[in-house]
PDB file of N, CA and C in Angstrom:
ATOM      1  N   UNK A   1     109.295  65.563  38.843  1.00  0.00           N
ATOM      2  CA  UNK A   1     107.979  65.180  39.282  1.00  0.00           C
ATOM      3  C   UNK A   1     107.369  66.244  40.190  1.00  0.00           C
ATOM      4  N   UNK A   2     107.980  67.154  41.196  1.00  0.00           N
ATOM      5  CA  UNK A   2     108.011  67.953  41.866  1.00  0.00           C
ATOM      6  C   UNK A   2     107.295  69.489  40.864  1.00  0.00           C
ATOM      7  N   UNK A   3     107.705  69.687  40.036  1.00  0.00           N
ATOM      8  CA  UNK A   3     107.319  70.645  39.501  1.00  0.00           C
ATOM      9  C   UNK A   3     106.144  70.306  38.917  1.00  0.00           C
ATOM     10  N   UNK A   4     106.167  69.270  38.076  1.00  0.00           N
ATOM     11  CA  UNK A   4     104.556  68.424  37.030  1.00  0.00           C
ATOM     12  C   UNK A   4     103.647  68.550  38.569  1.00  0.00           C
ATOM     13  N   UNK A   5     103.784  68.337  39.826  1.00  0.00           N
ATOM     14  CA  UNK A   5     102.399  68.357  40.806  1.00  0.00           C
ATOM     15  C   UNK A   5     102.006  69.215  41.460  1.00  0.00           C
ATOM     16  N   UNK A   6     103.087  70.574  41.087  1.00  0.00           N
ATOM     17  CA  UNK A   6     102.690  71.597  41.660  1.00  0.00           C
ATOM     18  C   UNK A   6     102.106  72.486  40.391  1.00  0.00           C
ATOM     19  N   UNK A   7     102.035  72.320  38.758  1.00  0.00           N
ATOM     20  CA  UNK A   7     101.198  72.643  38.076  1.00  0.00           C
ATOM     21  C   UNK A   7      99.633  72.850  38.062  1.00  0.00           C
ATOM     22  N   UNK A   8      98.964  74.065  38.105  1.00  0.00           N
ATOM     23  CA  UNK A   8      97.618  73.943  38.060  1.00  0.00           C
ATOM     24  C   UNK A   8      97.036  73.865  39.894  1.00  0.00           C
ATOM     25  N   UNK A   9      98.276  73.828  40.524  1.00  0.00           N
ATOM     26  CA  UNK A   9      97.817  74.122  42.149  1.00  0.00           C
ATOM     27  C   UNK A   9      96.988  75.074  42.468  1.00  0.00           C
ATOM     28  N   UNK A  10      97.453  76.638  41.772  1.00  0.00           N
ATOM     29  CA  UNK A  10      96.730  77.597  41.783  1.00  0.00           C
ATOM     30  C   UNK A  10      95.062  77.594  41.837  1.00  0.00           C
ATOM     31  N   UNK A  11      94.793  77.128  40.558  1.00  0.00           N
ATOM     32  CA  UNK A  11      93.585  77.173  39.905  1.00  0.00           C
ATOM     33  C   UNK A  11      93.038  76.326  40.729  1.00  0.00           C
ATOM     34  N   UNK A  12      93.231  75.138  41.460  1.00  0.00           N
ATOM     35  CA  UNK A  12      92.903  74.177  42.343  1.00  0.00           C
ATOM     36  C   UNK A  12      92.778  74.840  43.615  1.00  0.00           C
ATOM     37  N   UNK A  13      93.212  76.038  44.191  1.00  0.00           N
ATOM     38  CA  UNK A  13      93.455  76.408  45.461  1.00  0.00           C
ATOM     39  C   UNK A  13      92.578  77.680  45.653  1.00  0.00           C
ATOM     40  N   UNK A  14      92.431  78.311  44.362  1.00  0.00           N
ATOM     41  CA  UNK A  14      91.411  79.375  44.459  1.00  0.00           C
ATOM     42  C   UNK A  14      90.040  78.774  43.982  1.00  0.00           C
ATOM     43  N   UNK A  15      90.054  77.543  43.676  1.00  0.00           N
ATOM     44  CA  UNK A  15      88.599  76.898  42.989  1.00  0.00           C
ATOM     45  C   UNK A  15      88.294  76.452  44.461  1.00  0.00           C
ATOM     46  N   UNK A  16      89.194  76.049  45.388  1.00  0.00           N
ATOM     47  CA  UNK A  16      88.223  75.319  46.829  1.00  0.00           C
ATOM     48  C   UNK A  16      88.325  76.464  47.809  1.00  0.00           C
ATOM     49  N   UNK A  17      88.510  77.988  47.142  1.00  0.00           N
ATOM     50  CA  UNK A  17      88.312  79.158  48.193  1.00  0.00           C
ATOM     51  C   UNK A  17      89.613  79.357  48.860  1.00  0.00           C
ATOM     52  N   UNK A  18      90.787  78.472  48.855  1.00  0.00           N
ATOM     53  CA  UNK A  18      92.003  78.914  49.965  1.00  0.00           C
ATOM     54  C   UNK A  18      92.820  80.402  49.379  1.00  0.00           C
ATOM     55  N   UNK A  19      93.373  80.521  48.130  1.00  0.00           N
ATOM     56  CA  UNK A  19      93.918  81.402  47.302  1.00  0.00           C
ATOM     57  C   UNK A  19      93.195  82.851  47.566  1.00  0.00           C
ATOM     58  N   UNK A  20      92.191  82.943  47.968  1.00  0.00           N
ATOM     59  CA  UNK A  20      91.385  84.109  47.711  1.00  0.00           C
ATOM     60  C   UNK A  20      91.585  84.970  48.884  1.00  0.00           C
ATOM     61  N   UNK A  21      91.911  84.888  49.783  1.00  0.00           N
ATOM     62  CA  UNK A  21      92.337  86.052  50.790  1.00  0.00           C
ATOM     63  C   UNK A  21      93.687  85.296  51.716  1.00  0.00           C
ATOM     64  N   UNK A  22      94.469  86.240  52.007  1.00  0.00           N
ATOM     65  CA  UNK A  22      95.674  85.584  53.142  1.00  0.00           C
ATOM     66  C   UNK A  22      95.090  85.049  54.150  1.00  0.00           C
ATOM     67  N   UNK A  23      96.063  84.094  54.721  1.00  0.00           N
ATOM     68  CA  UNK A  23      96.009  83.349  55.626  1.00  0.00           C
ATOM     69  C   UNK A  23      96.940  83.239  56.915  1.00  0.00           C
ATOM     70  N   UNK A  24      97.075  83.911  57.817  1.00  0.00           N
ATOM     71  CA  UNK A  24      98.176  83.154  58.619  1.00  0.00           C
ATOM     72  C   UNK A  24      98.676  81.892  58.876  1.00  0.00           C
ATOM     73  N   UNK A  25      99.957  82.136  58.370  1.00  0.00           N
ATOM     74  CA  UNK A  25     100.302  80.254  58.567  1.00  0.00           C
ATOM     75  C   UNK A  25     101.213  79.945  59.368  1.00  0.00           C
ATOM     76  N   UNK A  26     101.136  78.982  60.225  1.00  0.00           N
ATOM     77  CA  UNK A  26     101.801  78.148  61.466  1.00  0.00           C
ATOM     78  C   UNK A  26     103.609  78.572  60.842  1.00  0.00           C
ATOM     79  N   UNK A  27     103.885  78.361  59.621  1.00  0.00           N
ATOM     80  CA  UNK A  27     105.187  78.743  59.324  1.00  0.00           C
ATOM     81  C   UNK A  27     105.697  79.969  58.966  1.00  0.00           C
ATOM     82  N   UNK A  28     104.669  80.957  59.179  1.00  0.00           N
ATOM     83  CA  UNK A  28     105.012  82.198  58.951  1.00  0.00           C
ATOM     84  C   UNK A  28     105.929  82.748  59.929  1.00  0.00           C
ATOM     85  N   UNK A  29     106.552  83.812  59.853  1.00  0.00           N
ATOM     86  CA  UNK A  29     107.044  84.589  60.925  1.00  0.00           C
ATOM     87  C   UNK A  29     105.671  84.844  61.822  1.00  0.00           C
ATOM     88  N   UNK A  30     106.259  84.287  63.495  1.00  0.00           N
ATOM     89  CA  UNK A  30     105.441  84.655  64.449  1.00  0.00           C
ATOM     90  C   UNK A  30     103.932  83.248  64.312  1.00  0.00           C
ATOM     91  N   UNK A  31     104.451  82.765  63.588  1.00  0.00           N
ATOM     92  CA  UNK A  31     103.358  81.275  63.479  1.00  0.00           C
ATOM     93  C   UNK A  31     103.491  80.409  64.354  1.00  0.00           C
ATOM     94  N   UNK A  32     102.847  79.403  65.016  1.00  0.00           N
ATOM     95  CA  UNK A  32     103.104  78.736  65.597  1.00  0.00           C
ATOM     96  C   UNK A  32     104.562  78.003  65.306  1.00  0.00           C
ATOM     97  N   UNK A  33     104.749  77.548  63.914  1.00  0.00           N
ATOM     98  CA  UNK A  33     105.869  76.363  63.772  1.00  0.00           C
ATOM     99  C   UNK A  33     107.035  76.808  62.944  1.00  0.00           C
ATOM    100  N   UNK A  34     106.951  78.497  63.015  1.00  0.00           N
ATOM    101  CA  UNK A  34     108.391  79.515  62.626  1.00  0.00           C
ATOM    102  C   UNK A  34     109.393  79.295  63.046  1.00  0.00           C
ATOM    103  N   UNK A  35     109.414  78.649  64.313  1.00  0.00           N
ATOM    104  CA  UNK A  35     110.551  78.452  64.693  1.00  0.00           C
ATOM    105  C   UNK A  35     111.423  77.668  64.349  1.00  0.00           C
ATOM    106  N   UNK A  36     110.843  76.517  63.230  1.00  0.00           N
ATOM    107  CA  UNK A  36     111.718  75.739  62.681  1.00  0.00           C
ATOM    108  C   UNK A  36     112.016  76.167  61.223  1.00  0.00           C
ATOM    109  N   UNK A  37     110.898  76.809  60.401  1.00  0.00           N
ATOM    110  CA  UNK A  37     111.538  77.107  59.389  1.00  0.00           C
ATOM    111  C   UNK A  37     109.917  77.833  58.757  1.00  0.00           C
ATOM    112  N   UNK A  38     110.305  79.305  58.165  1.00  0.00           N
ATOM    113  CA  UNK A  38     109.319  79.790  57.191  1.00  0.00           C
ATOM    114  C   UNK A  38     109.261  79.287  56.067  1.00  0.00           C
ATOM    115  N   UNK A  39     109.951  78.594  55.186  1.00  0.00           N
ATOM    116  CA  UNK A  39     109.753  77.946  53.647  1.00  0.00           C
ATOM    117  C   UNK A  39     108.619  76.901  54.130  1.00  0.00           C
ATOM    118  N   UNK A  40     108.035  76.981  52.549  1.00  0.00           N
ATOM    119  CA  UNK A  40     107.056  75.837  52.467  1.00  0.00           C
ATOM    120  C   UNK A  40     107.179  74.990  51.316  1.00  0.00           C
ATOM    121  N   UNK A  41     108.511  74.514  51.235  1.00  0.00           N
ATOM    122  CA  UNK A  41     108.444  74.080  49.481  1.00  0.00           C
ATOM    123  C   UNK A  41     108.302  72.765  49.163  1.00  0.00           C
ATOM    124  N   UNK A  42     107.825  72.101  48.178  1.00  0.00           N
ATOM    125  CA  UNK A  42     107.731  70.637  48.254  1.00  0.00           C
ATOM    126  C   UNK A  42     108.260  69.597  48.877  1.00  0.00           C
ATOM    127  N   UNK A  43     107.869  68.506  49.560  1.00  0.00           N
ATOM    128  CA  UNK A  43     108.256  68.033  50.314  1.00  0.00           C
ATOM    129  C   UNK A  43     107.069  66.120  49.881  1.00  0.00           C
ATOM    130  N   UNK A  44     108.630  65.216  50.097  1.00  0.00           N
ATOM    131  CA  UNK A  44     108.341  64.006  50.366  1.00  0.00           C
ATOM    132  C   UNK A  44     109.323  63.186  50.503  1.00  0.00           C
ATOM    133  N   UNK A  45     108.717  61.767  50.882  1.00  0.00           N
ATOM    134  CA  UNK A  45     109.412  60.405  51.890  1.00  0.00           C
ATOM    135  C   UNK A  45     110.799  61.038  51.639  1.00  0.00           C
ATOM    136  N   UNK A  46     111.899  61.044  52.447  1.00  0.00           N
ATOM    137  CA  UNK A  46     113.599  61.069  52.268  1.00  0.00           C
ATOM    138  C   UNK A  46     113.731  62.415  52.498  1.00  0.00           C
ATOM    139  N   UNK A  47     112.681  63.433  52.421  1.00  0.00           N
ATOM    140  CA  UNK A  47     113.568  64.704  52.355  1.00  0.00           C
ATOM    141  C   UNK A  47     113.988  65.515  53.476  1.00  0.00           C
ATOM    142  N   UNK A  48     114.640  66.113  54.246  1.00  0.00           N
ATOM    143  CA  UNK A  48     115.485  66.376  55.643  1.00  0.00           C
ATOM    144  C   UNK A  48     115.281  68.233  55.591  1.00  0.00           C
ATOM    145  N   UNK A  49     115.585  68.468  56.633  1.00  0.00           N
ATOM    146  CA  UNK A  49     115.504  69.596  56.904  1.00  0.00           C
ATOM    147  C   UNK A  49     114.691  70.639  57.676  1.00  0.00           C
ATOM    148  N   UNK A  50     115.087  71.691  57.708  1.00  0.00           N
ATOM    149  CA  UNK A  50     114.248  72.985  58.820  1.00  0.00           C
ATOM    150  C   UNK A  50     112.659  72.757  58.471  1.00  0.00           C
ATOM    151  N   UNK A  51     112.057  72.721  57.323  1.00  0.00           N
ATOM    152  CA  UNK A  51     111.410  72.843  56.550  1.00  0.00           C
ATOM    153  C   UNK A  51     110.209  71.414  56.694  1.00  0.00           C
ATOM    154  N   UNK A  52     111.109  70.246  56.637  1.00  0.00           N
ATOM    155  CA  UNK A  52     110.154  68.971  57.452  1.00  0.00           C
ATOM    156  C   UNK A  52     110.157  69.006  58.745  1.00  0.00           C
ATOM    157  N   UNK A  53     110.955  70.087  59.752  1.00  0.00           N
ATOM    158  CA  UNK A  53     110.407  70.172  61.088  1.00  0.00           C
ATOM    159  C   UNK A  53     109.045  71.245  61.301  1.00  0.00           C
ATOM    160  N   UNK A  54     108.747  71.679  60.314  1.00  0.00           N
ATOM    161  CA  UNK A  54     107.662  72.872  60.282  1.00  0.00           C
ATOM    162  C   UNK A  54     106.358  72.033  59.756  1.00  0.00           C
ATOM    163  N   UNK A  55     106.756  71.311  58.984  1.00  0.00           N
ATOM    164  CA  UNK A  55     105.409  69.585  58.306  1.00  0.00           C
ATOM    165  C   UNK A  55     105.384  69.764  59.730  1.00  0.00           C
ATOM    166  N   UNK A  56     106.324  68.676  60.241  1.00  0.00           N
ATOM    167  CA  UNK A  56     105.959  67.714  61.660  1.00  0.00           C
ATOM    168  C   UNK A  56     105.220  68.501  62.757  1.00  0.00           C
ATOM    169  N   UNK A  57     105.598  69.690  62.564  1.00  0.00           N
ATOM    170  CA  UNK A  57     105.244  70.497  64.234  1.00  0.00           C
ATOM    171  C   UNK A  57     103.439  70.672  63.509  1.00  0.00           C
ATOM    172  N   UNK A  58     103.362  71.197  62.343  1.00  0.00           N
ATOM    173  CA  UNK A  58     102.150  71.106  61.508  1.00  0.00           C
ATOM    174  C   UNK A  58     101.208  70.126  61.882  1.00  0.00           C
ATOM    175  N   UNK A  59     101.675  69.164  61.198  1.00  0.00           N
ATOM    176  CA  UNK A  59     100.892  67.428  61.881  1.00  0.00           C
ATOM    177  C   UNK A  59     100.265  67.669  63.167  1.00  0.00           C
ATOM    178  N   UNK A  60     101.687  67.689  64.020  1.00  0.00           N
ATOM    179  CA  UNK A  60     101.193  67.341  65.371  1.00  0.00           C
ATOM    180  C   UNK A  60     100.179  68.250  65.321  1.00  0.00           C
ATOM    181  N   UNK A  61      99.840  69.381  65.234  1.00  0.00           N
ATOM    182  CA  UNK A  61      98.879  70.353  65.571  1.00  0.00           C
ATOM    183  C   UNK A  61      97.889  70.293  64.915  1.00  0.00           C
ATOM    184  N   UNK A  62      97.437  69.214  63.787  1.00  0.00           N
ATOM    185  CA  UNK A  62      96.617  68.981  62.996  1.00  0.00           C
ATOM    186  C   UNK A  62      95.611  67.692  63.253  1.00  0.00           C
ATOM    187  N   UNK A  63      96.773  67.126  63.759  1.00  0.00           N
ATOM    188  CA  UNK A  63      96.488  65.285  63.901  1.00  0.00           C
ATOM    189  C   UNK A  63      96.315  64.795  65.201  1.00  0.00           C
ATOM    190  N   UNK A  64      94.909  64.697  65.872  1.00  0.00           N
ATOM    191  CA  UNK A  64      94.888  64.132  67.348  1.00  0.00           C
ATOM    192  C   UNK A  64      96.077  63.120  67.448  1.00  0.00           C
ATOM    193  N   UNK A  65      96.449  62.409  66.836  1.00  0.00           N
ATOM    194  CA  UNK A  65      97.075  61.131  67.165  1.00  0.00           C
ATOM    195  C   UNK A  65      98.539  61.461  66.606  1.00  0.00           C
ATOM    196  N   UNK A  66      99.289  62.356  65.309  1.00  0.00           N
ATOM    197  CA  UNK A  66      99.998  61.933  65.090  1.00  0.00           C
ATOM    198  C   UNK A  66     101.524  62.143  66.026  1.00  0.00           C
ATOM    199  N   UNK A  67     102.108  62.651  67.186  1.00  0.00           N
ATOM    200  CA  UNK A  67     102.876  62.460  67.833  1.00  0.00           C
ATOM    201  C   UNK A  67     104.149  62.442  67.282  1.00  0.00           C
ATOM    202  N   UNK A  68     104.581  63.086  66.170  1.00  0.00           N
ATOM    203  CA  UNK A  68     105.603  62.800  65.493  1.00  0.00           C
ATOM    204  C   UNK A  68     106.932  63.709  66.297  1.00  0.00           C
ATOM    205  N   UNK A  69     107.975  63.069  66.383  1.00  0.00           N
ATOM    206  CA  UNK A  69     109.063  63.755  66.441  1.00  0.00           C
ATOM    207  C   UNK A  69     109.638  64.910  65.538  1.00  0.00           C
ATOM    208  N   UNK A  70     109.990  65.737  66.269  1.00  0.00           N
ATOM    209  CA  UNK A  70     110.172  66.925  64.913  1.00  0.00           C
ATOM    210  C   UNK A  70     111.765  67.087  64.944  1.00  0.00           C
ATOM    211  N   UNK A  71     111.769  66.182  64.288  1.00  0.00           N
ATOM    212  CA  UNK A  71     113.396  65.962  64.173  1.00  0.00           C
ATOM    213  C   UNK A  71     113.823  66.084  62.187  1.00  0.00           C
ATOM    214  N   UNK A  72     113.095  66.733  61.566  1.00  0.00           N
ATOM    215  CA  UNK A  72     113.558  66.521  60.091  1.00  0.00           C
ATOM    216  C   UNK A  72     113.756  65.808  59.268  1.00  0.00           C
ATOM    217  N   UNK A  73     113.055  64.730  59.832  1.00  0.00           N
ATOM    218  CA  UNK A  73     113.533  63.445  58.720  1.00  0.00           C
ATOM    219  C   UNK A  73     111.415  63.349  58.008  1.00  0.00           C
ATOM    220  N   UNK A  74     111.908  63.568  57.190  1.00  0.00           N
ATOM    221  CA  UNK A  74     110.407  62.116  56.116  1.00  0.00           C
ATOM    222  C   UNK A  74     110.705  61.307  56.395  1.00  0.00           C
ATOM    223  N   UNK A  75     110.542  60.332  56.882  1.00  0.00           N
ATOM    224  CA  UNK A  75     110.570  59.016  57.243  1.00  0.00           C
ATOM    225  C   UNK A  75     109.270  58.830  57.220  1.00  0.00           C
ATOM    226  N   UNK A  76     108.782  57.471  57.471  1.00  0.00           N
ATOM    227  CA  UNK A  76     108.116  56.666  57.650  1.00  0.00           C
ATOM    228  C   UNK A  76     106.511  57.226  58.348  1.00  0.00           C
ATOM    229  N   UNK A  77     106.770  57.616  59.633  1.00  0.00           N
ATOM    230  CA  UNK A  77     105.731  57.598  60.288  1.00  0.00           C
ATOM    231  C   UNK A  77     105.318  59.044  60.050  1.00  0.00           C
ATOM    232  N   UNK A  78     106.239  60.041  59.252  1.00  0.00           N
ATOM    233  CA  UNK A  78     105.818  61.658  59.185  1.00  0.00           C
ATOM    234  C   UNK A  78     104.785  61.305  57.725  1.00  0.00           C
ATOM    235  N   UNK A  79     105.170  60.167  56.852  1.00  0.00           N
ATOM    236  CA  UNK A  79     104.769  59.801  55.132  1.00  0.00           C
ATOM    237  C   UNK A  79     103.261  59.480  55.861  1.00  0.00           C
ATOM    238  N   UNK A  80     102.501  58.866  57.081  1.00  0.00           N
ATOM    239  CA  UNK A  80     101.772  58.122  57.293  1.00  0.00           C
ATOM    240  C   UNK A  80     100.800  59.270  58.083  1.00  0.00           C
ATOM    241  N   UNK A  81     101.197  60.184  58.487  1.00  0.00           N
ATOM    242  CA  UNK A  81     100.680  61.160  59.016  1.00  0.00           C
ATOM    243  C   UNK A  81      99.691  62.074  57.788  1.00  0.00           C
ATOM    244  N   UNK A  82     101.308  62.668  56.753  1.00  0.00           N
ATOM    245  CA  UNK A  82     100.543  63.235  55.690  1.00  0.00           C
ATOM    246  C   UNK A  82      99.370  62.911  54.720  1.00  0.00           C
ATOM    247  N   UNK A  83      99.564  61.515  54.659  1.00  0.00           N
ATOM    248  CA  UNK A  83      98.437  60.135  53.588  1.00  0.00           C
ATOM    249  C   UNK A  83      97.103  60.477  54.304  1.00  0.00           C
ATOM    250  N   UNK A  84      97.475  60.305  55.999  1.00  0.00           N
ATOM    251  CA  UNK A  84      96.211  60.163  56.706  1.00  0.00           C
ATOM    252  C   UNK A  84      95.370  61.678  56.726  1.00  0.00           C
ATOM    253  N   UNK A  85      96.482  62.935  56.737  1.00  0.00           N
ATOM    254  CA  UNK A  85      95.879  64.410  56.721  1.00  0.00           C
ATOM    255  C   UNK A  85      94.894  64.541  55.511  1.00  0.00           C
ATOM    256  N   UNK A  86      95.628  63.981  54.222  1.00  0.00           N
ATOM    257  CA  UNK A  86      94.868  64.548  52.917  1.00  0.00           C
ATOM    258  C   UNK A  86      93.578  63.349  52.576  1.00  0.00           C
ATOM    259  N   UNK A  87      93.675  62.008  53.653  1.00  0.00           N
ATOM    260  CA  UNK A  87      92.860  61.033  53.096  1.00  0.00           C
ATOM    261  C   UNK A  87      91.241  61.732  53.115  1.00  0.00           C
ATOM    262  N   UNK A  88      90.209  60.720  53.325  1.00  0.00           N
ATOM    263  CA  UNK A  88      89.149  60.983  53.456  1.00  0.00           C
ATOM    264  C   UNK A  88      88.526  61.335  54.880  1.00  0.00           C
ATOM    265  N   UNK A  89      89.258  60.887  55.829  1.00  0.00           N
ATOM    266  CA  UNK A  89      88.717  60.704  57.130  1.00  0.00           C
ATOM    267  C   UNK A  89      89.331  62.325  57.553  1.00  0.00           C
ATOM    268  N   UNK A  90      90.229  62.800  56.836  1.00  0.00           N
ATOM    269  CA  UNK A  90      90.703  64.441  57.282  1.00  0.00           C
ATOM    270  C   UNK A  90      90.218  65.130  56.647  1.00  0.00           C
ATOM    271  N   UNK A  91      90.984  65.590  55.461  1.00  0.00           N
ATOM    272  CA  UNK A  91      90.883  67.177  54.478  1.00  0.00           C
ATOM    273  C   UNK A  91      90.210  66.397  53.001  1.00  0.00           C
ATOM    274  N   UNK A  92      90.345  65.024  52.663  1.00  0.00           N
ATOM    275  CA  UNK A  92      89.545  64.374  51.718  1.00  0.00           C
ATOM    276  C   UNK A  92      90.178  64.985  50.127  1.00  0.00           C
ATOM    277  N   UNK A  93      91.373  65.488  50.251  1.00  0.00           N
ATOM    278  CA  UNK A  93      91.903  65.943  49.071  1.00  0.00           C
ATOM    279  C   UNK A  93      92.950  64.701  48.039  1.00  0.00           C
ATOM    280  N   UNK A  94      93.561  64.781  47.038  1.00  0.00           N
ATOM    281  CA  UNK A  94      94.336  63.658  46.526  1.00  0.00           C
ATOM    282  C   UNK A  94      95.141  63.399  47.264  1.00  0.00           C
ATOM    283  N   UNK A  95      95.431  62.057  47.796  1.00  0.00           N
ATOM    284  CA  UNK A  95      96.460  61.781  48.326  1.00  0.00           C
ATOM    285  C   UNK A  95      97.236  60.882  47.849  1.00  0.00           C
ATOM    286  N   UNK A  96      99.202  61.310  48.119  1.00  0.00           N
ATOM    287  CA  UNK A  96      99.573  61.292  47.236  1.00  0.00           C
ATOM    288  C   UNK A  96     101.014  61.280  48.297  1.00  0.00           C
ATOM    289  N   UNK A  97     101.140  61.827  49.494  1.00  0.00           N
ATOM    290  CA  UNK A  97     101.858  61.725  50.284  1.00  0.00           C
ATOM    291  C   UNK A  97     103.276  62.750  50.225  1.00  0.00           C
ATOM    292  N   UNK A  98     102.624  63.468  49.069  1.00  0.00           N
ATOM    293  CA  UNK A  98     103.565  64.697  48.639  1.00  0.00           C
ATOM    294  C   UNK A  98     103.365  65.775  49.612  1.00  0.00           C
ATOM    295  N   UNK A  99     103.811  66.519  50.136  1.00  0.00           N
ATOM    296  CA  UNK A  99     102.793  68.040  50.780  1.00  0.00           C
ATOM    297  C   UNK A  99     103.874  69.389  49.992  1.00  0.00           C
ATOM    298  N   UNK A 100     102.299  69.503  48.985  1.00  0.00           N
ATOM    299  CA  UNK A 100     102.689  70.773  47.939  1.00  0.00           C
ATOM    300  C   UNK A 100     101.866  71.853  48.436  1.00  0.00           C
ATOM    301  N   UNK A 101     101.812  72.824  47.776  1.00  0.00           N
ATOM    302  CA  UNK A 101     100.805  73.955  47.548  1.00  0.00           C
ATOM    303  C   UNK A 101      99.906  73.346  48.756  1.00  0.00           C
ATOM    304  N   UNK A 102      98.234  72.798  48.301  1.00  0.00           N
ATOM    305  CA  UNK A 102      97.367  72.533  48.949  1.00  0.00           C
ATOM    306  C   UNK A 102      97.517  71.818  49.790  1.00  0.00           C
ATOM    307  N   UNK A 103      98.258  70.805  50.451  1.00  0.00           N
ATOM    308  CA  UNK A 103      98.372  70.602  51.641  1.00  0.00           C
ATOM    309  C   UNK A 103      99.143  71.178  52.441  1.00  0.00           C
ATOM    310  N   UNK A 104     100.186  72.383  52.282  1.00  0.00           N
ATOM    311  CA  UNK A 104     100.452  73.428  52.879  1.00  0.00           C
ATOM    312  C   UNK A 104      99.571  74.583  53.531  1.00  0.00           C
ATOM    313  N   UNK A 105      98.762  74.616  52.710  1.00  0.00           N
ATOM    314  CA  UNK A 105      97.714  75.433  53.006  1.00  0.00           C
ATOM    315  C   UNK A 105      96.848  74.997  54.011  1.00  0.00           C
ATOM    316  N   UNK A 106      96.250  73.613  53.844  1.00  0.00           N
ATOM    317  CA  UNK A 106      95.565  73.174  54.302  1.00  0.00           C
ATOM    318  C   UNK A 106      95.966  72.961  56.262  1.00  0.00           C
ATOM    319  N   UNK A 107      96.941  72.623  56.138  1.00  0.00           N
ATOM    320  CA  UNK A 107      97.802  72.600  56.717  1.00  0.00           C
ATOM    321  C   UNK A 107      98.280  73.564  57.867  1.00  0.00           C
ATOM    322  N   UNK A 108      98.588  74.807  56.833  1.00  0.00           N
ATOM    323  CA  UNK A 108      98.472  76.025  57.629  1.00  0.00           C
ATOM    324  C   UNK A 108      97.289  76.643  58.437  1.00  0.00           C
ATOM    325  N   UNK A 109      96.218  76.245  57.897  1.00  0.00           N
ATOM    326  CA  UNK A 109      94.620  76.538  58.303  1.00  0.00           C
ATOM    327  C   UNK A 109      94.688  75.986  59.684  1.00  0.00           C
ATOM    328  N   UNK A 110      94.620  74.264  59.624  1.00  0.00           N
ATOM    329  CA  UNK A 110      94.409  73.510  60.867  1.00  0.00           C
ATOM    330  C   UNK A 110      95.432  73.359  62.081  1.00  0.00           C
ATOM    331  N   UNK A 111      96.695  73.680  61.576  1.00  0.00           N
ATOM    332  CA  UNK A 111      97.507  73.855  62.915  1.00  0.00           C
ATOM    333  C   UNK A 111      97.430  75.363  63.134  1.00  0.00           C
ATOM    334  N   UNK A 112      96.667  76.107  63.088  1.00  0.00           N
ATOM    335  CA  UNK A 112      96.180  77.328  63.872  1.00  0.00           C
ATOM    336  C   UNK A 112      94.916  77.370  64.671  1.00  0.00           C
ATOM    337  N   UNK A 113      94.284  76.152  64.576  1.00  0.00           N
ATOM    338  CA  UNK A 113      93.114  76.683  64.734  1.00  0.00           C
ATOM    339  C   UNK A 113      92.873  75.968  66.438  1.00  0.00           C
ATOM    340  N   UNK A 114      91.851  76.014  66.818  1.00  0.00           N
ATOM    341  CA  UNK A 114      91.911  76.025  68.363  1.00  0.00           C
ATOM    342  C   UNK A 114      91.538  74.019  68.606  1.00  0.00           C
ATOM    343  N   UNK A 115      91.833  73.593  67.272  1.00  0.00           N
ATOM    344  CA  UNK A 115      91.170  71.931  67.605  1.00  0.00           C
ATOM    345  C   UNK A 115      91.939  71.177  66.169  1.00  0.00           C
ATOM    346  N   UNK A 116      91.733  69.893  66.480  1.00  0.00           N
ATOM    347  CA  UNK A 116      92.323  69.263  66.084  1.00  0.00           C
ATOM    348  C   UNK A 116      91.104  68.863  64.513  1.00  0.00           C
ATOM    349  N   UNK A 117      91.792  68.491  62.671  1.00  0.00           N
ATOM    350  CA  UNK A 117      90.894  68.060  62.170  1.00  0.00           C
ATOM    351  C   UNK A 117      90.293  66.585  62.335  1.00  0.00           C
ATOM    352  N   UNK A 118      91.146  65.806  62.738  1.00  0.00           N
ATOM    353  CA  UNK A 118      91.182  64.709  62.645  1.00  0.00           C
ATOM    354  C   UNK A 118      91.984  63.959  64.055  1.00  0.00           C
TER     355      UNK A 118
END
């Protein structure tokens, strides 16, 4: 399922302008949320690791409210964070509670920036 939703991301990512020039991202080396992990690879509910502490530190820096522990777990309240990032009241993209491609990106944009989207 992981691979079928990251199909056609591309074409989706340079059609809303993100693809088209680099970006510094919070998980890059020297990013804000490097310190837990540079990968950005698919990610949802259950999945553990360096990689969901770089989501969470993300969130927090994205989400006035979301307060999440950056402890590596998908759980519950990190699944409720992401729903709420991509819903309408944030970034208004499919939500789906996955964070692929475009909500990585998206992602990467707003936990750099000097304010919160939502």
């Amino acid at each position: 399922m992981r691979k079928l939703a990251a199909l056609g991301t591309t074409a989706l990512l340079v059609g809303l302008g993100f693809a088209t020039a680099p970006v510094a991202t919070a998980a890059q080396p020297g990013g804000v949320c490097s310190n837990y992990s540079t990968e950005e690879p698919m990610l949802e509910y259950g999945d553990t690791g360096p990689a969901v502490r770089a989501l969470q530190c993300e969130l927090n820096r994205s989400i006035r409210w979301a307060n999440l522990e950056v402890d590596g777990i998908f759980g519950q309240k990190t699944y409720n964070a992401v729903v709420q990032f991509q819903g309408k009241d944030c970034m208004d993209v499919s939500v789906d509670g996955i964070v692929g491609p475009v909500t990585w990106n998206l992602l990467d944009r707003w936990s750099n920036a000097s304010r919160y989207i939502c």
